[in-house]
Protein backbone atom coordinates (compact mmCIF):
# COMPACT_ATOMS: atom_id res chain seq x y z
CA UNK A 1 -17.28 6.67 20.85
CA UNK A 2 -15.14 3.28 20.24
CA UNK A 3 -14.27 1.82 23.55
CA UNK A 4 -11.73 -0.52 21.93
CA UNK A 5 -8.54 0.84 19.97
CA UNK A 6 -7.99 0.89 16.88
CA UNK A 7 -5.42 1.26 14.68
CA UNK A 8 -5.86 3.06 11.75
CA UNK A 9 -4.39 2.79 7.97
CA UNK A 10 -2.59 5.50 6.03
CA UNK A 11 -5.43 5.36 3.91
CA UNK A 12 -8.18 5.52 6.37
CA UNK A 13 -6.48 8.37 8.13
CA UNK A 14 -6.13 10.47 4.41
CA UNK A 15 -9.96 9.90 4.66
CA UNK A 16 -10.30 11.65 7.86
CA UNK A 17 -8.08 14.46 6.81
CA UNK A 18 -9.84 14.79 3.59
CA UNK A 19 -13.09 15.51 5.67
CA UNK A 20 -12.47 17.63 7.64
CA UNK A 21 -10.76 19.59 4.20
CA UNK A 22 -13.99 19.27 2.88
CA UNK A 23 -15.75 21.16 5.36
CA UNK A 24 -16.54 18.57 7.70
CA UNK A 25 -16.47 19.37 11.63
CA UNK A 26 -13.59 17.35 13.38
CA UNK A 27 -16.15 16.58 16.07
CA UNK A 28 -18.38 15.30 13.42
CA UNK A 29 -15.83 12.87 11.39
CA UNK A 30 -14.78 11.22 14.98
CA UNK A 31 -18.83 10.72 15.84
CA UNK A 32 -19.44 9.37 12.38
CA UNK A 33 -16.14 6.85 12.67
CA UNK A 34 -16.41 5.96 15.81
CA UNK A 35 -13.14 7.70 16.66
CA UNK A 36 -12.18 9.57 19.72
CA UNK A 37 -11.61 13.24 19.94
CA UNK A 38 -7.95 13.10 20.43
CA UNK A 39 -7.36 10.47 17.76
CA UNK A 40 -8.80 13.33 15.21
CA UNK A 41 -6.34 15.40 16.66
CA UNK A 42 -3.53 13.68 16.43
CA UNK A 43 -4.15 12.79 12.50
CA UNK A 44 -4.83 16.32 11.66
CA UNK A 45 -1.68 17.30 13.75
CA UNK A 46 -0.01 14.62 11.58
CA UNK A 47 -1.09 15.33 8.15
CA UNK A 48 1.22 15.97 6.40
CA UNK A 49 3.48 13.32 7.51
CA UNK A 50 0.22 11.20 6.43
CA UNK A 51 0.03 12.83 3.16
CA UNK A 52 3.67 11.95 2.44
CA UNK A 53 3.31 8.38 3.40
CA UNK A 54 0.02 8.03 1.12
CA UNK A 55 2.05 9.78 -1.90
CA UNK A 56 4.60 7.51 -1.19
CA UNK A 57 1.77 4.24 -1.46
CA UNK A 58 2.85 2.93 2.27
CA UNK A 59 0.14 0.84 3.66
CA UNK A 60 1.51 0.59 6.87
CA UNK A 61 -0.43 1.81 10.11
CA UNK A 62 2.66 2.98 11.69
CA UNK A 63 4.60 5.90 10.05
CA UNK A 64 8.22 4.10 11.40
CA UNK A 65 11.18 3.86 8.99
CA UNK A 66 13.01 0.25 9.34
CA UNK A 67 16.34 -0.02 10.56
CA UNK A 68 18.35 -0.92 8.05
CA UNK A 69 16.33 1.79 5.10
CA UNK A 70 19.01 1.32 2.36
CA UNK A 71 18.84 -2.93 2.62
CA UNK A 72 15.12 -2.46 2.63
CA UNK A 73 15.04 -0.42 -0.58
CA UNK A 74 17.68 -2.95 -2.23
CA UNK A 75 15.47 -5.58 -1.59
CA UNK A 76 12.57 -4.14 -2.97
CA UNK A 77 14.62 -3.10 -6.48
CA UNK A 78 15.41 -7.08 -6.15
CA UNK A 79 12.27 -8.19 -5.56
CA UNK A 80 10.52 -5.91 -9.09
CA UNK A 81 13.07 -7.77 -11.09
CA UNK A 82 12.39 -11.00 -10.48
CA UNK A 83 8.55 -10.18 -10.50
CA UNK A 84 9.20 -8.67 -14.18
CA UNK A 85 11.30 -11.67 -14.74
CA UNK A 86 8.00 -13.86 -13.85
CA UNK A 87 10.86 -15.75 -11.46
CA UNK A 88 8.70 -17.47 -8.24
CA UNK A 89 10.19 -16.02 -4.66
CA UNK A 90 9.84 -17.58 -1.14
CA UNK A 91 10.85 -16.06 2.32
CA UNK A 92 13.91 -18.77 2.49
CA UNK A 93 15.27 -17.13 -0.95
CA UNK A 94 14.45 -13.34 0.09
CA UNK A 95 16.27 -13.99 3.30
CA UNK A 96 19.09 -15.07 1.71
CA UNK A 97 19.18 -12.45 -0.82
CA UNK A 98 19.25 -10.33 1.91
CA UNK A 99 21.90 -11.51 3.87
CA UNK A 100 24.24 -11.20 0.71
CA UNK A 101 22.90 -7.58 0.22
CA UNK A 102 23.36 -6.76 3.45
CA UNK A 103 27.17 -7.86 3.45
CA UNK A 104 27.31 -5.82 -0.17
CA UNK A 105 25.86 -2.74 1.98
CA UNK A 106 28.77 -3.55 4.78
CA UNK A 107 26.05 -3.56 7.00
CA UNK A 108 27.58 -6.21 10.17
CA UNK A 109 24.54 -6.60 12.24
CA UNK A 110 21.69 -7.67 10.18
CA UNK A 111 20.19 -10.94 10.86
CA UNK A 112 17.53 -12.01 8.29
CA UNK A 113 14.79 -13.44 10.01
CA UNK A 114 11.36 -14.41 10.36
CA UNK A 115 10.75 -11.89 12.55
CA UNK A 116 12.69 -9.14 10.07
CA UNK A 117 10.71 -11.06 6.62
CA UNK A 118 7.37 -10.42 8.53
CA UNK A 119 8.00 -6.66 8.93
CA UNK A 120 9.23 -6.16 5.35
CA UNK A 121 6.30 -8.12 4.01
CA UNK A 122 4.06 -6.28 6.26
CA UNK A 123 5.63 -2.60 5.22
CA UNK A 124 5.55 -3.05 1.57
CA UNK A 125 2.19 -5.33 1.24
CA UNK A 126 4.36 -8.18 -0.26
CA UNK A 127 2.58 -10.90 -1.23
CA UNK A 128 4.82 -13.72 -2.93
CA UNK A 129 4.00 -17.27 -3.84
CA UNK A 130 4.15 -19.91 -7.34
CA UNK A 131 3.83 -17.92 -10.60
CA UNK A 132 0.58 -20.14 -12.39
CA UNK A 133 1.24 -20.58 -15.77
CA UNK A 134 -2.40 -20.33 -17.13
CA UNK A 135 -1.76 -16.43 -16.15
CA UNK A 136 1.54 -16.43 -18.33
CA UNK A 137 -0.52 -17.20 -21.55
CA UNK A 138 -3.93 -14.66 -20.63
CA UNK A 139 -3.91 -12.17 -23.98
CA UNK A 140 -3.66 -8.75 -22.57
CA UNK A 141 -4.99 -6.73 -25.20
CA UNK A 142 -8.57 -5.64 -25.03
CA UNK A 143 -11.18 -5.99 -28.18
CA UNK A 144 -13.38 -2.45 -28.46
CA UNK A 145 -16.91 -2.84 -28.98
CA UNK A 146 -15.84 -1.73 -33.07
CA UNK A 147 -13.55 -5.07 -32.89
CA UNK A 148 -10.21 -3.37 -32.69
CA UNK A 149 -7.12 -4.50 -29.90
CA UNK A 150 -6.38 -1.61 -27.79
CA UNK A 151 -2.98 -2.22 -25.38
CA UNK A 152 -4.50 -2.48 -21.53
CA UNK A 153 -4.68 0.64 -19.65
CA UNK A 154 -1.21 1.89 -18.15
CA UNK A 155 -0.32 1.59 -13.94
CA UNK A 156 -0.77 5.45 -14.03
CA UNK A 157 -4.20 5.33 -15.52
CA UNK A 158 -5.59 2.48 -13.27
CA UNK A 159 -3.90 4.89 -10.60
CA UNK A 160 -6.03 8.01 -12.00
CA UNK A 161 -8.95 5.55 -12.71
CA UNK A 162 -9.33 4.42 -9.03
CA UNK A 163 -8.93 7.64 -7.64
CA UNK A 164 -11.43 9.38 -9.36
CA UNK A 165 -13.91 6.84 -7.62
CA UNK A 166 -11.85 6.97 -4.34
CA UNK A 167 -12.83 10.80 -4.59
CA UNK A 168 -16.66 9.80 -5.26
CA UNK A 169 -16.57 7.50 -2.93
CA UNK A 170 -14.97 9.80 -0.19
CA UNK A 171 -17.83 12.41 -0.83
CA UNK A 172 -20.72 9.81 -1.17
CA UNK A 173 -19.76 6.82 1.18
CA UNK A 174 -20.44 7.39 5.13
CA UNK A 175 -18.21 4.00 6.02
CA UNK A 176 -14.39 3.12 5.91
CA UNK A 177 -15.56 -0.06 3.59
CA UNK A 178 -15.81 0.93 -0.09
CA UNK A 179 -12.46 3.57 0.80
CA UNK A 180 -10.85 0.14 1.93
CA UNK A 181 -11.20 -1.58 -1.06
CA UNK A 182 -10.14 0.86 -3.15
CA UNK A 183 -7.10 1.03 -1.12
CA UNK A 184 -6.92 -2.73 -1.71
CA UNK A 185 -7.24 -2.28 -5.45
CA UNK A 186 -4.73 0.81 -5.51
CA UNK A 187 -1.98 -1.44 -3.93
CA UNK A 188 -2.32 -4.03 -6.14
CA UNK A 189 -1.99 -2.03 -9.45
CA UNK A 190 1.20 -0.59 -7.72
CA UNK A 191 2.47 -3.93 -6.88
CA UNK A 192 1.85 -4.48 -11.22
């Protein structure tokens, strides 16, 4: 057993839930991950609160709805446009977005801070920084072996694509490491 804590993702605790599904003792996922008895527990208590949240793509560790839920969803509309719009975003610029939505909302005692950007960031696995313009002129259509331009694959079929080998992967792999980055690779094709 772990003598340390540790604090599990949504993903890594669909994984343990998926085992046990499969067949696999609950005594025998903890030994295997290192993870205590009661932890088990607790996630298969949980699962389909855990289910939910990995339908829903949270990456969080921590199942905990933010305080101000309707502000946090306006932000996040905000934020896809002006990622579709290819328009660069900072924290300063976020915050004040979200200081005006917030007063839009009527909502009196929001403060955006550093403290508030980090959570938001941290719930929704936002990752912002200077749009490079060699990536604005990449050709996204793909040449077949026969020479033809096929359109790139759609979000939804990188979505199936990865978990298909998520699935292999969760019947073939005995560590947390390949699952992870497939996790990885699923939130950035949802962040697309």
């Amino acid at each position: 057993m772990a003598s340390k804590r540790k604090a599990l993702s949504i993903r890594e605790k669909a994984y343990v839930i998926h085992a046990i599904e499969n067949g696999e003792k609950k005594s025998d996922v903890g030994r295997r991950l290192e993870l205590s008895h009661s932890t088990v527990a607790t996630i298969w208590k949980n699962k389909e609160a855990i289910r939910r949240a990995e339908l829903e793509g949270k990456s969080s560790k921590k199942l905990r709805k933010p305080k101000f839920e309707e502000l946090d969803q306006a932000i996040l509309s905000w934020l896809k446009q002006q990622r579709k719009s290819n328009i660069p975003i900072s924290g300063p610029i976020i915050k004040a977005k979200a200081k005006k939505l917030a007063e839009k909302l009527g909502i009196v005692n929001f403060k955006s801070s550093e403290g508030w950007l980090g959570k938001l960031k941290h719930r929704h696995n936002i990752i912002y920084g200077k749009i490079n313009d060699e990536a604005l002129d990449i050709d996204t259509n793909v040449t077949t072996s026969t020479g033809e331009s096929e359109p790139p694959p759609t979000i939804q079929q990188a979505l199936d694509a990865v978990k298909i080998i998520e699935k292999f992967l969760l019947f073939n792999q005995k560590s947390f490491t390949a699952y992870q980055e497939m996790a990885k690779c699923i939130t950035k094709i949802r962040q697309s």
